[in-house]
C-alpha atoms as a PDB file:
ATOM      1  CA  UNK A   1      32.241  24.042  99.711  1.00  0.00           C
ATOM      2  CA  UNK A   2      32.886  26.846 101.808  1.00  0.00           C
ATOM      3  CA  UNK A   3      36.764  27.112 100.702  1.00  0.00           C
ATOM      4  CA  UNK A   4      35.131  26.666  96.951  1.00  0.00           C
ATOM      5  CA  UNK A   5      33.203  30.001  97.640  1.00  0.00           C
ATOM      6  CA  UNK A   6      36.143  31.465  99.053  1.00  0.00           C
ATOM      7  CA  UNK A   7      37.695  30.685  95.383  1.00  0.00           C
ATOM      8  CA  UNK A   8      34.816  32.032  93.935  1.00  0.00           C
ATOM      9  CA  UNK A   9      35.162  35.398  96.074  1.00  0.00           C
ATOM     10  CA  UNK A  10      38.387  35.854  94.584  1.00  0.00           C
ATOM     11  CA  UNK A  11      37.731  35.480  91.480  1.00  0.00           C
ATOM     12  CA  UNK A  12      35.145  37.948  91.843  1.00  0.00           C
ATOM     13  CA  UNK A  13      37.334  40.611  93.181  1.00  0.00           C
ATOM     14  CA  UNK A  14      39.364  40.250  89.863  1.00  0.00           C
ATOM     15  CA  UNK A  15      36.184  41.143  87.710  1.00  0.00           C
ATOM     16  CA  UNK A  16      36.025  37.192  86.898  1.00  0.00           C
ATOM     17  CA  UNK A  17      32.830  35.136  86.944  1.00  0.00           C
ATOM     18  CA  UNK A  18      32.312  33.956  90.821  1.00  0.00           C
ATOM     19  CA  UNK A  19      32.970  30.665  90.518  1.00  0.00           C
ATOM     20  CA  UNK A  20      35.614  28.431  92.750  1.00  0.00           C
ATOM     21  CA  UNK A  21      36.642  25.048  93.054  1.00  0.00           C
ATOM     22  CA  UNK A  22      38.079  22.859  94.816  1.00  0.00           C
ATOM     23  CA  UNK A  23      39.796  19.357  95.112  1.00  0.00           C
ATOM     24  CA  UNK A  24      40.427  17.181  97.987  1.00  0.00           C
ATOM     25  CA  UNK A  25      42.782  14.476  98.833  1.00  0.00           C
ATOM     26  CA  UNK A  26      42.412  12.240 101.768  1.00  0.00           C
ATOM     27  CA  UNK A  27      40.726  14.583 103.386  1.00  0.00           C
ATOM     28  CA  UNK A  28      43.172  17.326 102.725  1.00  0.00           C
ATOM     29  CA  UNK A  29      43.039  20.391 100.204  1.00  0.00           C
ATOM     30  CA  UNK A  30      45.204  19.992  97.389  1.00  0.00           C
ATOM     31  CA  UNK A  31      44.058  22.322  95.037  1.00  0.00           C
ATOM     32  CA  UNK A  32      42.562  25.816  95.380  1.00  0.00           C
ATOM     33  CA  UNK A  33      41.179  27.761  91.928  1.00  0.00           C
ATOM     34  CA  UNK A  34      38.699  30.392  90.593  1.00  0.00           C
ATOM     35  CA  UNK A  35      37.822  31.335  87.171  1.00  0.00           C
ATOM     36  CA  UNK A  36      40.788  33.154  85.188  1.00  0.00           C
ATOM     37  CA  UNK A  37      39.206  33.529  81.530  1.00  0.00           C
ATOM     38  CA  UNK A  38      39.700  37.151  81.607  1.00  0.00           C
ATOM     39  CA  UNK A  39      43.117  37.499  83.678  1.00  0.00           C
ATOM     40  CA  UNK A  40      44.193  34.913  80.709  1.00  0.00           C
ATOM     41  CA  UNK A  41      42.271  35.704  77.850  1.00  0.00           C
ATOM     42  CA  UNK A  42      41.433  32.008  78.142  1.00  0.00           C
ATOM     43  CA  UNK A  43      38.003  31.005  77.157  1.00  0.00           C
ATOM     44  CA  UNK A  44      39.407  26.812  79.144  1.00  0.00           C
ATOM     45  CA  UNK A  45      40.415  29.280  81.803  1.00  0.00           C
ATOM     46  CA  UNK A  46      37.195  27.588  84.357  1.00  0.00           C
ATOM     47  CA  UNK A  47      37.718  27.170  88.103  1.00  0.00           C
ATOM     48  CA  UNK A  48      37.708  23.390  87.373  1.00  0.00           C
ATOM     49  CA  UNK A  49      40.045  23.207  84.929  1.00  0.00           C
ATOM     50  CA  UNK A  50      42.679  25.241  86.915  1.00  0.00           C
ATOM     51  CA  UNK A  51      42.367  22.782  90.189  1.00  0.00           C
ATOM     52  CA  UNK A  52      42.228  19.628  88.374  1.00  0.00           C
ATOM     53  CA  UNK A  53      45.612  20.980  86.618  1.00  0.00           C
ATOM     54  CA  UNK A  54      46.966  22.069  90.120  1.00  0.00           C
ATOM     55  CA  UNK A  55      45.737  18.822  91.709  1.00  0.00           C
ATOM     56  CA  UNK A  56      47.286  16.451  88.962  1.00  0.00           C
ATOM     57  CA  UNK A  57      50.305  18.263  89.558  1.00  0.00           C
ATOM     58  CA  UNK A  58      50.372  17.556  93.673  1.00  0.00           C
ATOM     59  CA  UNK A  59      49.744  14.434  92.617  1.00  0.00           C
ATOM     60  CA  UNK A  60      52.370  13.152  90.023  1.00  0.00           C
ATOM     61  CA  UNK A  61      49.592  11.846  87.991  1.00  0.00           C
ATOM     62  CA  UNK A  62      46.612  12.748  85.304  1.00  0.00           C
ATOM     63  CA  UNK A  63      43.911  10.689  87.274  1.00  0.00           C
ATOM     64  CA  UNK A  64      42.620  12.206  90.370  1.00  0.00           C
ATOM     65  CA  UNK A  65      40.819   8.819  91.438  1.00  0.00           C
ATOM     66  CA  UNK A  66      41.172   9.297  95.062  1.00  0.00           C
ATOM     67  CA  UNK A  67      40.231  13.126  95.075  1.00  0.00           C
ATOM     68  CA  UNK A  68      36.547  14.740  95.330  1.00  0.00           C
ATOM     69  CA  UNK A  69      35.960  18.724  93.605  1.00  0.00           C
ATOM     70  CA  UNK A  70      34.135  21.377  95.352  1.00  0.00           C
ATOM     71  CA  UNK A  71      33.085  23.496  92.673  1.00  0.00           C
ATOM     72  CA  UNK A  72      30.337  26.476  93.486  1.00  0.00           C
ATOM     73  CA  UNK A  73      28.199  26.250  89.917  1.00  0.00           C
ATOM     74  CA  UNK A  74      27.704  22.906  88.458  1.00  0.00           C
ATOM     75  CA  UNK A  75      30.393  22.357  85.762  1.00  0.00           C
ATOM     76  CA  UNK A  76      29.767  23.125  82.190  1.00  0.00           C
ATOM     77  CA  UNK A  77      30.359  20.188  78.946  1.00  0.00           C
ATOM     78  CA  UNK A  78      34.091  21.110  79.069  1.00  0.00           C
ATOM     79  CA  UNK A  79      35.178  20.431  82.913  1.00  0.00           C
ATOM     80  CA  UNK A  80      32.877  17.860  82.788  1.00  0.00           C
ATOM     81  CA  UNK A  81      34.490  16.160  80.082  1.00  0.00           C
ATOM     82  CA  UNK A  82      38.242  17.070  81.869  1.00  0.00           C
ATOM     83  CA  UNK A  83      36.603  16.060  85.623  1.00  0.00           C
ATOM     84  CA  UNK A  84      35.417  12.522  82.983  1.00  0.00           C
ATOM     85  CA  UNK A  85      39.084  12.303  82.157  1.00  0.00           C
ATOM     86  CA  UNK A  86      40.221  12.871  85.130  1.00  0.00           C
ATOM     87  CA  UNK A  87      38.546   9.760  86.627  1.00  0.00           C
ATOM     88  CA  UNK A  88      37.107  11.925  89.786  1.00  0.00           C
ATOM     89  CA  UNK A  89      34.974   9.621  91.508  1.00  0.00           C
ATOM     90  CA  UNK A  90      33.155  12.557  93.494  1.00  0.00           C
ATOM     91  CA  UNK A  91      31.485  16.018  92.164  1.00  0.00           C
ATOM     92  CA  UNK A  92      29.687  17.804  94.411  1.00  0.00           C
ATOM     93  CA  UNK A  93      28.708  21.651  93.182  1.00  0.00           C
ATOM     94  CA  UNK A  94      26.573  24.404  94.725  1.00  0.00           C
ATOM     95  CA  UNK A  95      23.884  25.862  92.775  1.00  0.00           C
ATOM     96  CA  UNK A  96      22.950  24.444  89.198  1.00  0.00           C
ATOM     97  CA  UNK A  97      23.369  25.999  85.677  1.00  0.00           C
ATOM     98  CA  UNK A  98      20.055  25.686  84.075  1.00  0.00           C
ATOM     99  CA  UNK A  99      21.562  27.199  80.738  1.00  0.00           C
ATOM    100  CA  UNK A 100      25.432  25.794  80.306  1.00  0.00           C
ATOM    101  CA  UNK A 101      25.207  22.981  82.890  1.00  0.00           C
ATOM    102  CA  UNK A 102      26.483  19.595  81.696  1.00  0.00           C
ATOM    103  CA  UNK A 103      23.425  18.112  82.898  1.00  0.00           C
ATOM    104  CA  UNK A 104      21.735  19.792  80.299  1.00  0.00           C
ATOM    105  CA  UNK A 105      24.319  18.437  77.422  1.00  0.00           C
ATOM    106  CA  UNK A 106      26.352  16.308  78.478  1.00  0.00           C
ATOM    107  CA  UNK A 107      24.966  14.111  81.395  1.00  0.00           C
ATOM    108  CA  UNK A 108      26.620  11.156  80.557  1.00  0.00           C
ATOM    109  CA  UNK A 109      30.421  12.566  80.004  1.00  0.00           C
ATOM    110  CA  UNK A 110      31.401  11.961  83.706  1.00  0.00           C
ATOM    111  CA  UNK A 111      33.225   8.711  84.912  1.00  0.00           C
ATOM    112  CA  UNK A 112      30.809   5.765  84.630  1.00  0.00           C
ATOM    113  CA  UNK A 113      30.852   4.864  88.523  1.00  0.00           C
ATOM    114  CA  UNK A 114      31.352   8.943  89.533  1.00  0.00           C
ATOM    115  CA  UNK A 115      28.959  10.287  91.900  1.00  0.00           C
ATOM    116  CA  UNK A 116      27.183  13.779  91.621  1.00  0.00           C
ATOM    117  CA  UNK A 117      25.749  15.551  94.326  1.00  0.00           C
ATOM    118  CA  UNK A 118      24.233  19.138  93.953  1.00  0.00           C
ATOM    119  CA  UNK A 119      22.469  21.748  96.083  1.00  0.00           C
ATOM    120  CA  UNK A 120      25.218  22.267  98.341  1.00  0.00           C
ATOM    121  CA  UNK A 121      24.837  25.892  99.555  1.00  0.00           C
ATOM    122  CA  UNK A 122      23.130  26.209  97.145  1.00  0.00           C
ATOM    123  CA  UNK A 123      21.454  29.360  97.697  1.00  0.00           C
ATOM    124  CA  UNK A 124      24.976  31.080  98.683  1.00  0.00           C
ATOM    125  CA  UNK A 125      26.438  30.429  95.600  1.00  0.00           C
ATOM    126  CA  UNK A 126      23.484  30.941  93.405  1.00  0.00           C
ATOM    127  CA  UNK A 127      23.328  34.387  95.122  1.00  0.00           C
ATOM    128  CA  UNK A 128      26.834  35.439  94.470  1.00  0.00           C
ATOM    129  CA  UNK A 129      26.740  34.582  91.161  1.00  0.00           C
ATOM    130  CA  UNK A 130      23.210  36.687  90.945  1.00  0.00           C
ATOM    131  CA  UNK A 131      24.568  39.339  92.460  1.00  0.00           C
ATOM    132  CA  UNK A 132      27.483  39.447  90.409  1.00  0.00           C
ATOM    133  CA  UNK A 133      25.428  39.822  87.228  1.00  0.00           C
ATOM    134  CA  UNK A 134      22.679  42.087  88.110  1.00  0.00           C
ATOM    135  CA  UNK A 135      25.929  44.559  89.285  1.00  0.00           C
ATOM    136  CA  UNK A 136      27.090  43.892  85.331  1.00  0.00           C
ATOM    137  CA  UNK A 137      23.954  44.915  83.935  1.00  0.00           C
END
């Protein structure tokens, strides 16, 4: 999670949303992503999306069934539904997304058998993406 929030730093820096991901292989990094919806002009342009791309492509392959994402903010409906596809077995996210979580609409879109696990560092990435905001306003 920490290398997430390094993502997520980045992407901050560039004036994006805070948010990083991600994705690991065997126990070793193979993708590495931040938001880029405004670099882009990309509205799909999510953290997720970009290191399940990147990851597919280290891989040779569309599923990612032996890979777990680091993302800082729990996913929104349309990762989740690409991290469904994907077949990730393993999601584990910072802080939640009370108002465009999938949770919220979508809790059944991921992988039958994946496993969810939230709250990690939770309060560090809840604050950057705070902090972010308020300095917006």
């Amino acid at each position: 999670m920490r290398r997430a929030l390094d993502e997520a730093r980045k992407a901050e820096a560039k004036g994006e949303i805070p948010i990083g991901a991600v994705i690991v292989c065997r126990d070793r990094i193979i993708a590495r992503a931040h938001n880029l919806t405004e670099t882009l002009c990309d509205v799909t342009a999510h953290a997720e999306m970009q290191a399940i791309t990147m990851a597919a492509n280290e891989l040779g392959g569309k599923y990612l069934t032996d890979c777990t994402l680091y993302v800082t903010v729990e996913p929104c409906p349309m990762c989740a539904g690409a991290i469904g596809w994907a077949q990730l077995p393993r999601i584990v996210y910072g802080a939640p997304d009370e108002k465009r979580g999938f949770r919220r609409y979508a809790s059944q879109v991921l992988h039958p058998k994946a496993v969810c696990i939230g709250g990690v560092l939770e309060e560090e990435c809840r604050t950057l993406m705070q902090d972010f905001f308020r300095r917006k306003r």
